[in-house]
C-alpha atoms as a PDB file:
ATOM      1  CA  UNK A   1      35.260 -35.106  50.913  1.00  0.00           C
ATOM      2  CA  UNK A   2      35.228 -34.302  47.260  1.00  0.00           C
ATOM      3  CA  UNK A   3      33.162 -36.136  44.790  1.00  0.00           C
ATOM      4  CA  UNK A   4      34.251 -36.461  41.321  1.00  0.00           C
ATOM      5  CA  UNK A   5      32.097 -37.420  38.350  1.00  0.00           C
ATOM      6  CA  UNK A   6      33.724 -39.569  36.377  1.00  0.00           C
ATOM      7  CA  UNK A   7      33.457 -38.879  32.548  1.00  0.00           C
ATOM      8  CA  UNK A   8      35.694 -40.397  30.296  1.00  0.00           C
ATOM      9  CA  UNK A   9      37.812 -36.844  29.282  1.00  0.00           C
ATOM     10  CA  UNK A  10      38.442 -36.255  25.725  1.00  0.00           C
ATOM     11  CA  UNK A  11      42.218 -34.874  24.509  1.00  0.00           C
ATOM     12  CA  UNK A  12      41.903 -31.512  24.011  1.00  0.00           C
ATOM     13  CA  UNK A  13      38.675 -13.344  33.712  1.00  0.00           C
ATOM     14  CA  UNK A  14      37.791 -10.709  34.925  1.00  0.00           C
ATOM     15  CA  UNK A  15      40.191  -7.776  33.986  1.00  0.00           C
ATOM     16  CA  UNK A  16      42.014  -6.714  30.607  1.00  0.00           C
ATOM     17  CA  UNK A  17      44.257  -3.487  29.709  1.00  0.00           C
ATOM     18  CA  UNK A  18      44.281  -1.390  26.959  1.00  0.00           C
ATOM     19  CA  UNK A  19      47.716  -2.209  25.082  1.00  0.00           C
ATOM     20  CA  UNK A  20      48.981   0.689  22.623  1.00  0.00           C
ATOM     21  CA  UNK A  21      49.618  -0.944  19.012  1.00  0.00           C
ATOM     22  CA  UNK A  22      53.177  -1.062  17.936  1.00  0.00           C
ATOM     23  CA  UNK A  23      53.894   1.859  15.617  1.00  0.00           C
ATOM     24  CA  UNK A  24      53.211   0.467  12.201  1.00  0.00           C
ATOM     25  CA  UNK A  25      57.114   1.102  10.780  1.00  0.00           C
ATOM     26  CA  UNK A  26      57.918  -1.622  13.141  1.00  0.00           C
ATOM     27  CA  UNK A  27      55.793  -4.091  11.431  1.00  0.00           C
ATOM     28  CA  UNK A  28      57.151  -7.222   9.547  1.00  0.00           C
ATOM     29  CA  UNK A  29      55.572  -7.220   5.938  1.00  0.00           C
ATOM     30  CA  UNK A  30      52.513  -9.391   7.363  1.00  0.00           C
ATOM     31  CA  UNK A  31      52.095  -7.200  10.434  1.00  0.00           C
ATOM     32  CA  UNK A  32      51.814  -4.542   8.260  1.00  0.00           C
ATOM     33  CA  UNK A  33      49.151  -6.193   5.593  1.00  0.00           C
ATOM     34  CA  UNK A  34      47.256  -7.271   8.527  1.00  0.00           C
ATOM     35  CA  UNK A  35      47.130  -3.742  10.005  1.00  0.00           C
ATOM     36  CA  UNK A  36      45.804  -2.494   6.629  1.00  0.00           C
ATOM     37  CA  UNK A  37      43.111  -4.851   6.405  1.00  0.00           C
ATOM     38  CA  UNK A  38      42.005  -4.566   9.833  1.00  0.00           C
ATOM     39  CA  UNK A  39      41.353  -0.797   9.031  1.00  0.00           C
ATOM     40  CA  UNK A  40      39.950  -1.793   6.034  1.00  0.00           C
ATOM     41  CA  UNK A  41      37.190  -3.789   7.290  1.00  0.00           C
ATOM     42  CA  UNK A  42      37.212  -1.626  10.771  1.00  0.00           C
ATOM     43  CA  UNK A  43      37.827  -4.810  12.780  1.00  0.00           C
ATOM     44  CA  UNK A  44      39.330  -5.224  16.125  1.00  0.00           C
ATOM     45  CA  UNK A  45      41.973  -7.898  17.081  1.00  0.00           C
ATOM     46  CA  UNK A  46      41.513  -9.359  20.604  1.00  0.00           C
ATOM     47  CA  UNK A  47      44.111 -11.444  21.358  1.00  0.00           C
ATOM     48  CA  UNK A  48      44.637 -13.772  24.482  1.00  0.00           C
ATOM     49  CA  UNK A  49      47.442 -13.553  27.371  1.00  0.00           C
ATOM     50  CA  UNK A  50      48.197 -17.339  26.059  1.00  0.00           C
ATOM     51  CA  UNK A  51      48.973 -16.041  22.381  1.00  0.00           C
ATOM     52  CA  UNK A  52      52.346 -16.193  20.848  1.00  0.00           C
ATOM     53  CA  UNK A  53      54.523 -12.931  21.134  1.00  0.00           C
ATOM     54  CA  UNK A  54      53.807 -11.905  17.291  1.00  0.00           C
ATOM     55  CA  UNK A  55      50.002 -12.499  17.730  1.00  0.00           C
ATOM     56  CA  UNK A  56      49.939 -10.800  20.427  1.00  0.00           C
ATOM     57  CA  UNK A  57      51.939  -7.257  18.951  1.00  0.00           C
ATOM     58  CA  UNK A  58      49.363  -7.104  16.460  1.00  0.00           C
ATOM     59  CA  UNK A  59      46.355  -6.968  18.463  1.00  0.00           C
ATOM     60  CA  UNK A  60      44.415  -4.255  19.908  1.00  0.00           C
ATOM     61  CA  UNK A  61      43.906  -6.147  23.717  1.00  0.00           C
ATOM     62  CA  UNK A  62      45.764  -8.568  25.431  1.00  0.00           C
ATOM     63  CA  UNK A  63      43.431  -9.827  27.954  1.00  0.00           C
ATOM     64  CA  UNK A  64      42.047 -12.991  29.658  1.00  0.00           C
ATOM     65  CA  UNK A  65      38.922 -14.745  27.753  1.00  0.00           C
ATOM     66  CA  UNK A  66      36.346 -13.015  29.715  1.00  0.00           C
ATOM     67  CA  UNK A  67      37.913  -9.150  30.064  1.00  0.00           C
ATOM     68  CA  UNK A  68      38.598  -9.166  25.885  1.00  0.00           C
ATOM     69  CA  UNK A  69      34.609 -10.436  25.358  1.00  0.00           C
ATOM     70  CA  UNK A  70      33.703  -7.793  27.534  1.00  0.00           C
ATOM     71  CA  UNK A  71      35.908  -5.164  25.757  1.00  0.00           C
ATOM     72  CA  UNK A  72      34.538  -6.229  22.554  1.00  0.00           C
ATOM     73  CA  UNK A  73      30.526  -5.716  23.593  1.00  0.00           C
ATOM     74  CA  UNK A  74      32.134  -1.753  23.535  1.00  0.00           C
ATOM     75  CA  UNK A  75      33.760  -1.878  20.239  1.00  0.00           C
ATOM     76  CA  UNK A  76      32.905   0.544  17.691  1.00  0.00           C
ATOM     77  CA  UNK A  77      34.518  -2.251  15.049  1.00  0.00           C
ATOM     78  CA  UNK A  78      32.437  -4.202  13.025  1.00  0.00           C
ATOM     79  CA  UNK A  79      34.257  -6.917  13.089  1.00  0.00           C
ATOM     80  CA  UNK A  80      35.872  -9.170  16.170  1.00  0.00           C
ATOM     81  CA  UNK A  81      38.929 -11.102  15.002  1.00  0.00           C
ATOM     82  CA  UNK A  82      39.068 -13.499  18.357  1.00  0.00           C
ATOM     83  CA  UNK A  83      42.648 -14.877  18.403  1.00  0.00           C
ATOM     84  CA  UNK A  84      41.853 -17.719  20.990  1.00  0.00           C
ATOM     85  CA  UNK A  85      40.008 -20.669  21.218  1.00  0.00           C
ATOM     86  CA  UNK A  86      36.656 -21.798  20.374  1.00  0.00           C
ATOM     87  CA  UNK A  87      34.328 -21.400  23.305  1.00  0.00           C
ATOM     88  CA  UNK A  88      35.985 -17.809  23.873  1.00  0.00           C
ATOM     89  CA  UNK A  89      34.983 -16.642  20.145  1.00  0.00           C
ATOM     90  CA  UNK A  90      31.611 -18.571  21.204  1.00  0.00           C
ATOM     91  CA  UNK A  91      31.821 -15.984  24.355  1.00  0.00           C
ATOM     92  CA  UNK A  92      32.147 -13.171  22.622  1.00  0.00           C
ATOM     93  CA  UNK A  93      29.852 -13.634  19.961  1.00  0.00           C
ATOM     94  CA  UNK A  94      27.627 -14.337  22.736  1.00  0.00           C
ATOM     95  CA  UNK A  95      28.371 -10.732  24.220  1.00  0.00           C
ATOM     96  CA  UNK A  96      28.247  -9.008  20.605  1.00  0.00           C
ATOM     97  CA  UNK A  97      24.952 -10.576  18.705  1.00  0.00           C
ATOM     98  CA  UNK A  98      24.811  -8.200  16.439  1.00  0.00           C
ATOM     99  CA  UNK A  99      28.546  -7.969  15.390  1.00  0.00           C
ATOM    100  CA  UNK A 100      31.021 -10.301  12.884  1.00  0.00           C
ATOM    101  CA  UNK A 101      32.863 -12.523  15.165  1.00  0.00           C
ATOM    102  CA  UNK A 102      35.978 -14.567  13.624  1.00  0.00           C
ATOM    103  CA  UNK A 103      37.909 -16.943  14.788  1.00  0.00           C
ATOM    104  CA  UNK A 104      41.366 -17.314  13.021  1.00  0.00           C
ATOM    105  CA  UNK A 105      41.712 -21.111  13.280  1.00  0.00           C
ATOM    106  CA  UNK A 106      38.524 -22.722  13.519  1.00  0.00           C
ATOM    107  CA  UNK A 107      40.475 -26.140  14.703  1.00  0.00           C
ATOM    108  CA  UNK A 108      41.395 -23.913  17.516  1.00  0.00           C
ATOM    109  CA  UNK A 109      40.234 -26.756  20.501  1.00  0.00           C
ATOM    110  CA  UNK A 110      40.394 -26.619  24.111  1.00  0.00           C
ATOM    111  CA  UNK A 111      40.597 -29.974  26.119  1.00  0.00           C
ATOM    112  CA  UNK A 112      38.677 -28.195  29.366  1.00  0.00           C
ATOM    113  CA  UNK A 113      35.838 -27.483  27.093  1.00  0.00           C
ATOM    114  CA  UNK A 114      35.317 -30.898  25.253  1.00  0.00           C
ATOM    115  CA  UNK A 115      36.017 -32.657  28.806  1.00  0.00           C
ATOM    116  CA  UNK A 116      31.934 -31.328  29.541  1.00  0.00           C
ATOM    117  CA  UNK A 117      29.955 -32.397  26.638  1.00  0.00           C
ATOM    118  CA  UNK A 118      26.564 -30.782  26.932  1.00  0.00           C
ATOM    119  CA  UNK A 119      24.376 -33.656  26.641  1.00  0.00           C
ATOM    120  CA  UNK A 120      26.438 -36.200  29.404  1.00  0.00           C
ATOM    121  CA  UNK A 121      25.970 -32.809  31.281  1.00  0.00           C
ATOM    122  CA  UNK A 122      22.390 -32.861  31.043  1.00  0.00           C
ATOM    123  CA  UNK A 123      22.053 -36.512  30.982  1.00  0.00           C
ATOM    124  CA  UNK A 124      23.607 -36.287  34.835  1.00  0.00           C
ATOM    125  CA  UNK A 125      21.561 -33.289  35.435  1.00  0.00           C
ATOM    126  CA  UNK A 126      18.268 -35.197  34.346  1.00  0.00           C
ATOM    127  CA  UNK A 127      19.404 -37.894  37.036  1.00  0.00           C
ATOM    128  CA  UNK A 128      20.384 -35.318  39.758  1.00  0.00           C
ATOM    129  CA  UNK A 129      17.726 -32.613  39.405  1.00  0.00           C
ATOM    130  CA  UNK A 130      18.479 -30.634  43.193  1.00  0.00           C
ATOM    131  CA  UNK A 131      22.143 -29.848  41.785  1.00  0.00           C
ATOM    132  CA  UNK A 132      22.602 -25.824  40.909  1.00  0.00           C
ATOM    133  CA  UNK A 133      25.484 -25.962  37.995  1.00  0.00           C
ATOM    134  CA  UNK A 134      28.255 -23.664  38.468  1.00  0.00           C
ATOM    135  CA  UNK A 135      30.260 -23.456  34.940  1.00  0.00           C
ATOM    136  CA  UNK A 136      33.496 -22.540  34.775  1.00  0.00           C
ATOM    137  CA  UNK A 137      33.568 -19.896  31.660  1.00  0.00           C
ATOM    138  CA  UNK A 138      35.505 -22.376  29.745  1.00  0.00           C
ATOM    139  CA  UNK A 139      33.299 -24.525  28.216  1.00  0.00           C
ATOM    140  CA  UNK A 140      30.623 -24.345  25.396  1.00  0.00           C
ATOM    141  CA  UNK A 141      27.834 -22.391  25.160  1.00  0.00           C
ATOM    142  CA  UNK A 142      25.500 -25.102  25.276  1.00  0.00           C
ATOM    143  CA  UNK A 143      27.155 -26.131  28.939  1.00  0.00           C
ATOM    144  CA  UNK A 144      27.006 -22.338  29.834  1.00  0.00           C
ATOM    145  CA  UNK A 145      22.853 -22.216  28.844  1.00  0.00           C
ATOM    146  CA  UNK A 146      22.697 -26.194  31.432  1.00  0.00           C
ATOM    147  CA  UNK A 147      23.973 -24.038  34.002  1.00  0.00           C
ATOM    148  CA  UNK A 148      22.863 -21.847  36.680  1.00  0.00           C
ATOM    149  CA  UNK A 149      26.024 -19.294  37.064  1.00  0.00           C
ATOM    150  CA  UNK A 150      28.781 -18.633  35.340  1.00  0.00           C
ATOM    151  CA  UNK A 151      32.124 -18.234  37.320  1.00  0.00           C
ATOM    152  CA  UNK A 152      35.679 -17.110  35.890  1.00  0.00           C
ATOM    153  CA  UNK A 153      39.008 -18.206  37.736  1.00  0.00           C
ATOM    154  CA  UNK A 154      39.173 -14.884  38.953  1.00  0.00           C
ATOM    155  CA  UNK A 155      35.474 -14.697  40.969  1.00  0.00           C
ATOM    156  CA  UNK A 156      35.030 -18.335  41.466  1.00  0.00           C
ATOM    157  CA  UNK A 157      35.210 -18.286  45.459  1.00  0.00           C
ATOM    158  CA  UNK A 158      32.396 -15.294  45.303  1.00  0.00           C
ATOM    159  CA  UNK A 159      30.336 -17.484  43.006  1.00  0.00           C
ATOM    160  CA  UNK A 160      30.314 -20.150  45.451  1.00  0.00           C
ATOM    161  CA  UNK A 161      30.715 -18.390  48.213  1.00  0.00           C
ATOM    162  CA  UNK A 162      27.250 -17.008  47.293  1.00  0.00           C
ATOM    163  CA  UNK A 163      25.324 -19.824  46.124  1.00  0.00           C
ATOM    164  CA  UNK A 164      22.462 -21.165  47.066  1.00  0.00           C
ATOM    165  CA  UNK A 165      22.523 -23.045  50.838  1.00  0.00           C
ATOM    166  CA  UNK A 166      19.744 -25.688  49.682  1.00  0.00           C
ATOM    167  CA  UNK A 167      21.268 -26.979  47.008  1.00  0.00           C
ATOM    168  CA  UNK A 168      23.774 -29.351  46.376  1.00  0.00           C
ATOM    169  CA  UNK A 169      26.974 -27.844  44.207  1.00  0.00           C
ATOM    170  CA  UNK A 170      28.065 -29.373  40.993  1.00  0.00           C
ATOM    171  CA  UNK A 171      31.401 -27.250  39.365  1.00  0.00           C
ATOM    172  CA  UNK A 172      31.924 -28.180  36.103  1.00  0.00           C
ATOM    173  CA  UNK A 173      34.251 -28.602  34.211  1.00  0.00           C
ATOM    174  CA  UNK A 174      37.782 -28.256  35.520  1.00  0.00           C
ATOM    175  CA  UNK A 175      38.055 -30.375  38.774  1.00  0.00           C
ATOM    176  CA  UNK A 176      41.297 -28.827  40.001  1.00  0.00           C
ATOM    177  CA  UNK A 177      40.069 -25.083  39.891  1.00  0.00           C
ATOM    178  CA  UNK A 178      37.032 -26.568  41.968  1.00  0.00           C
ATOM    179  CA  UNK A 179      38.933 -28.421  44.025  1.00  0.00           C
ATOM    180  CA  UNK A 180      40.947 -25.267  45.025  1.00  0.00           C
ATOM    181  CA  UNK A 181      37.461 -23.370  45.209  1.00  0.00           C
ATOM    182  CA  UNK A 182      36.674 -25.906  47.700  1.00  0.00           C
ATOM    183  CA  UNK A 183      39.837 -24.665  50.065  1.00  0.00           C
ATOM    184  CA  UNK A 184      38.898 -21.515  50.020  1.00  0.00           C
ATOM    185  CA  UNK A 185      35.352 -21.561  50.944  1.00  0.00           C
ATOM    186  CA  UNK A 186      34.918 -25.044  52.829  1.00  0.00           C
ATOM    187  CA  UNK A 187      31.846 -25.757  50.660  1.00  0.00           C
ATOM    188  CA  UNK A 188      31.772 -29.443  49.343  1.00  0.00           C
ATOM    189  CA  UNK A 189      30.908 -29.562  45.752  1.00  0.00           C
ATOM    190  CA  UNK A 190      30.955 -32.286  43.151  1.00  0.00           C
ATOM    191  CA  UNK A 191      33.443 -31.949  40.706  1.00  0.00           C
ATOM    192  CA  UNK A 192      33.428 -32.628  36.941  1.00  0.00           C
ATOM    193  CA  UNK A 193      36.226 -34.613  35.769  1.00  0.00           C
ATOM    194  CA  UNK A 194      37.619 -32.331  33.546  1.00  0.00           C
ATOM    195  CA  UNK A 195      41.213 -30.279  33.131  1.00  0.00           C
ATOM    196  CA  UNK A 196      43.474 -28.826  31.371  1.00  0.00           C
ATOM    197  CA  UNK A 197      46.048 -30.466  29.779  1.00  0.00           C
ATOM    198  CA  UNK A 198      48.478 -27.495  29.869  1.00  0.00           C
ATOM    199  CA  UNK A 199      48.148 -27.295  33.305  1.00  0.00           C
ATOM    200  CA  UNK A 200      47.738 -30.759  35.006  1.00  0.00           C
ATOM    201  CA  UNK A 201      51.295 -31.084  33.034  1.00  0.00           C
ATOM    202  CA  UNK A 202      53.255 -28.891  35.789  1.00  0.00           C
ATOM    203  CA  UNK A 203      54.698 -31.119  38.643  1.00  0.00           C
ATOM    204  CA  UNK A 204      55.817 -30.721  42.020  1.00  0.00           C
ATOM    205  CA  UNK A 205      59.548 -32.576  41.118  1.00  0.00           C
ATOM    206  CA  UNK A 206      60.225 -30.083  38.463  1.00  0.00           C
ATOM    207  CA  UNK A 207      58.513 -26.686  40.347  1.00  0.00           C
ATOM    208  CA  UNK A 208      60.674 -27.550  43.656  1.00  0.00           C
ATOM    209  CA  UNK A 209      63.849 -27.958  41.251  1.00  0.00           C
ATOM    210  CA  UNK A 210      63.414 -24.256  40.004  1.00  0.00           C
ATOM    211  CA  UNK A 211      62.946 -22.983  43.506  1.00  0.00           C
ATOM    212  CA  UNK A 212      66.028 -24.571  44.609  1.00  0.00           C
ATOM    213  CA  UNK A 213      67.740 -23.139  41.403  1.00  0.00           C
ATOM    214  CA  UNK A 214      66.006 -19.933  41.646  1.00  0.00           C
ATOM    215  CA  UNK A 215      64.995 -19.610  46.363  1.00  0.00           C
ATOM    216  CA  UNK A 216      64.425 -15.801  45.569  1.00  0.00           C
ATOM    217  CA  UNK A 217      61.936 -16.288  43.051  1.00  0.00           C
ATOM    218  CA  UNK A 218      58.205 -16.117  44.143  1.00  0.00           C
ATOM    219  CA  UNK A 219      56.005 -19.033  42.481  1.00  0.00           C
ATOM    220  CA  UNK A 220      52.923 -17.800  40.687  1.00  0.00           C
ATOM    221  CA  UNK A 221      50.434 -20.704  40.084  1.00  0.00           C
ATOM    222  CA  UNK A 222      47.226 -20.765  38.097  1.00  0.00           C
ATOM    223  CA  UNK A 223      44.377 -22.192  40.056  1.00  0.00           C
ATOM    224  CA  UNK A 224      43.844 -25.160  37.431  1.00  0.00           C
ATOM    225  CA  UNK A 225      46.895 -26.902  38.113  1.00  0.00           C
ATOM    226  CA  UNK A 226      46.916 -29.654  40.276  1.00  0.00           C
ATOM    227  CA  UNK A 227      47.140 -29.207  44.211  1.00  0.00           C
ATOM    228  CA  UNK A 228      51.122 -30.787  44.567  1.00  0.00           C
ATOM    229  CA  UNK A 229      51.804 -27.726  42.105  1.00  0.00           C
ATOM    230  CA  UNK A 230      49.658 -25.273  44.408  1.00  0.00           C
ATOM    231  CA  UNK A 231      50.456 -25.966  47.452  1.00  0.00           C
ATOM    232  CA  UNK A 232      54.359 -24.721  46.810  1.00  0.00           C
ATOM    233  CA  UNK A 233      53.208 -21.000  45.502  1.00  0.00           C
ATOM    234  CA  UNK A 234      53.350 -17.886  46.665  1.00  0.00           C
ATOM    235  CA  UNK A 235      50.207 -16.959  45.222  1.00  0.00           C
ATOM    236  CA  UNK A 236      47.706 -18.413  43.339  1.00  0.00           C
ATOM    237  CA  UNK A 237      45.403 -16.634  41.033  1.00  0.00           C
ATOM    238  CA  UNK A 238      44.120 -15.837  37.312  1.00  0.00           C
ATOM    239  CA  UNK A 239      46.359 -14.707  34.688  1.00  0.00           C
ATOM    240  CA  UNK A 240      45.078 -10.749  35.249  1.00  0.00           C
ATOM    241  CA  UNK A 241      45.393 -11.513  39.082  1.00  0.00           C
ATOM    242  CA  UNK A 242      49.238 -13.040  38.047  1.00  0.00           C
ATOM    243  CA  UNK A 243      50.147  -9.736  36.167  1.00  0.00           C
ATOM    244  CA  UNK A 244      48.709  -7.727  39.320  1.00  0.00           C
ATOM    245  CA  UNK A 245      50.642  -9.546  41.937  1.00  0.00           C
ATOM    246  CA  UNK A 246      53.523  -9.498  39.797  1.00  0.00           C
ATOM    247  CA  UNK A 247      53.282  -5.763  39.330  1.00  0.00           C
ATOM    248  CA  UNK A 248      52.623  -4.717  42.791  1.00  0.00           C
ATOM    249  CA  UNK A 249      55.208  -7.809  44.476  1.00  0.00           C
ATOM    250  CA  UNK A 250      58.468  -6.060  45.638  1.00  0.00           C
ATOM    251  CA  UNK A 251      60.190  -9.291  43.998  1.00  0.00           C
ATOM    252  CA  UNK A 252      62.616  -9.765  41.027  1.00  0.00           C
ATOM    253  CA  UNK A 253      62.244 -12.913  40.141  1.00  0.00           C
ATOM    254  CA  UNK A 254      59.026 -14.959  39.206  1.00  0.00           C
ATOM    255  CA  UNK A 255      58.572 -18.567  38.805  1.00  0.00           C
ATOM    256  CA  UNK A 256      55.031 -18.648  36.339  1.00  0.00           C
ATOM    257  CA  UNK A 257      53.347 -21.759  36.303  1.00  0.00           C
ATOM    258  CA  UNK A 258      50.598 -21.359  33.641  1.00  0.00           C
ATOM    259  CA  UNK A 259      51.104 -21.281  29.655  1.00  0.00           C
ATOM    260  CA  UNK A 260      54.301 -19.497  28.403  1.00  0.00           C
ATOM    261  CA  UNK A 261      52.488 -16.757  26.341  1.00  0.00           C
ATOM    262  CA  UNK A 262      51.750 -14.924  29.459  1.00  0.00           C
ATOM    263  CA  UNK A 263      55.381 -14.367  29.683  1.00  0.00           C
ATOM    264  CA  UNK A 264      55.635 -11.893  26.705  1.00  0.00           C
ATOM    265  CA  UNK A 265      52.885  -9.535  28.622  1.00  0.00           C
ATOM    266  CA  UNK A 266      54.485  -9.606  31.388  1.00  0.00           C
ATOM    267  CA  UNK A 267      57.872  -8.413  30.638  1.00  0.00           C
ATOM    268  CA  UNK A 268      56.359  -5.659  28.575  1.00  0.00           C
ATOM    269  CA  UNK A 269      53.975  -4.293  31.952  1.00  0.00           C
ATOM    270  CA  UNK A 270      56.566  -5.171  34.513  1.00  0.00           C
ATOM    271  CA  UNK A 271      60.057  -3.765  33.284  1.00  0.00           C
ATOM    272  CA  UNK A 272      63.111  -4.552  35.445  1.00  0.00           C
ATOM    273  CA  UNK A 273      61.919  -7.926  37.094  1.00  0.00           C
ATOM    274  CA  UNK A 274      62.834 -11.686  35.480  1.00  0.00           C
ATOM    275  CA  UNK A 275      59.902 -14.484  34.426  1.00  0.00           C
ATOM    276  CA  UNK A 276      60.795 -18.088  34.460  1.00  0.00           C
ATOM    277  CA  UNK A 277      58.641 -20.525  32.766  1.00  0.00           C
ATOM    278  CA  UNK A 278      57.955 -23.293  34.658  1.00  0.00           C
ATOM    279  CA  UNK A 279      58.973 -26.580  33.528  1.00  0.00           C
ATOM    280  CA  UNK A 280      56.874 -29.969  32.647  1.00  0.00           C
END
């Protein structure tokens, strides 16, 4: 059985590749401006697979959350222009102490983040003191320093998988990834009620009408979607994991259930082969 905390919610990985930059003669005026200034100040543009097309042509790396951070602790730049969200510039500047980190649009929220406030996190862990805290890496850093591991979507069953046997489990904060964690591993956990809303908006109805429009596609689910959406794909797995499978599938045709911008990415690394969005 699955226990879920419930916390009123609020509205709001492992692997990256090196992307060549478009030759600058391809540039729109403000491409081109913002490829001067970014050799101006030597900064490095890390952009994530969830970024718009034109966001993502200008950066350096296209990556998940955790595989640009990481890229940016090597950086030679002196300055980290994080085109994401908040707790992802927070992750990276958490990575790179001693470097400029900048986030484009400071407004830049993330509802799977602000659905674990820190201190009703600590507040349950005051009340529940044999719980070890497994954070998802999407929340804030003052979650990440409450908890005892840090997981991504792509090593999440090894995190659990390996955690301690005398302790009770609490996942925080996105309830469907650790409900899915749960199926793989058979290890109960208590879940935080948290999500995201980009992802809890796929639905079974509208995922079984593309398969019927499209029966040779393969469906490609992200593990924070709900389990009605799951249960119908061919695979489920992180964004890096999604551009893997993709790339190695013999398939044509892919049904992506996750946020559009992942699209762009992967009809530049996977030539010859058709991505449908998924509808909501």
């Amino acid at each position: 059985m699955i226990d879920v905390i419930e916390i009123e919610p609020r509205d709001g990985i492992d692997r990256f590749q090196l992307r060549r930059p478009m030759p600058p003669a391809q540039f729109d005026p403000l491409s081109r401006e913002i490829f001067t200034l970014k050799k101006q100040l030597n900064a490095v543009i890390l952009a994530h697979n969830y970024q718009v097309p034109e966001i993502q042509d200008v950066a350096d790396y296209v990556g998940d959350s955790l595989g640009l951070s990481q890229q940016a602790a090597k950086t030679q730049a002196d300055v980290i222009v994080f085109c994401g969200v908040h707790f992802m510039a927070e992750t990276a500047k958490i990575l790179n102490p001693n470097k400029i980190v900048v986030l484009p649009d400071k407004d830049a929220g993330c509802s799977l983040e602000e659905s674990c406030p820190a201190d009703k996190l600590a507040e349950f862990q005051k009340t529940n003191p044999n719980f070890y805290t497994i954070a998802y890496i999407n929340c804030s850093a003052a979650v990440k320093a409450l908890s005892d591991v840090i997981c991504t979507s792509g090593n999440a069953v090894k995190i659990v998988e390996a955690a301690p046997r005398d302790k009770d489990l609490l996942f925080v904060p996105d309830e469907n990834l650790g409900a899915w964690v749960i199926e793989q591993t058979g290890r109960p956990m208590t879940l935080w009620k948290g999500n995201c809303y980009a992802h809890v908006e796929f639905r079974r109805d509208a995922v079984l009408r593309m398969r019927e429009k499209f029966p040779d596609a393969k469906i490609v689910v992200h593990p924070e979607s709900l389990r009605e959406v799951r249960d119908l794909a061919d695979a489920v797995c992180s964004t890096e994991k999604m551009l893997s499978y993709c790339k190695s599938s013999p398939a044509k045709r892919f049904i992506i259930v996750t946020e559009s911008g992942i699209i762009h990415r992967m009809q530049k690394e996977c030539p010859g082969k058709e991505f449908l969005c998924a509808p909501v």
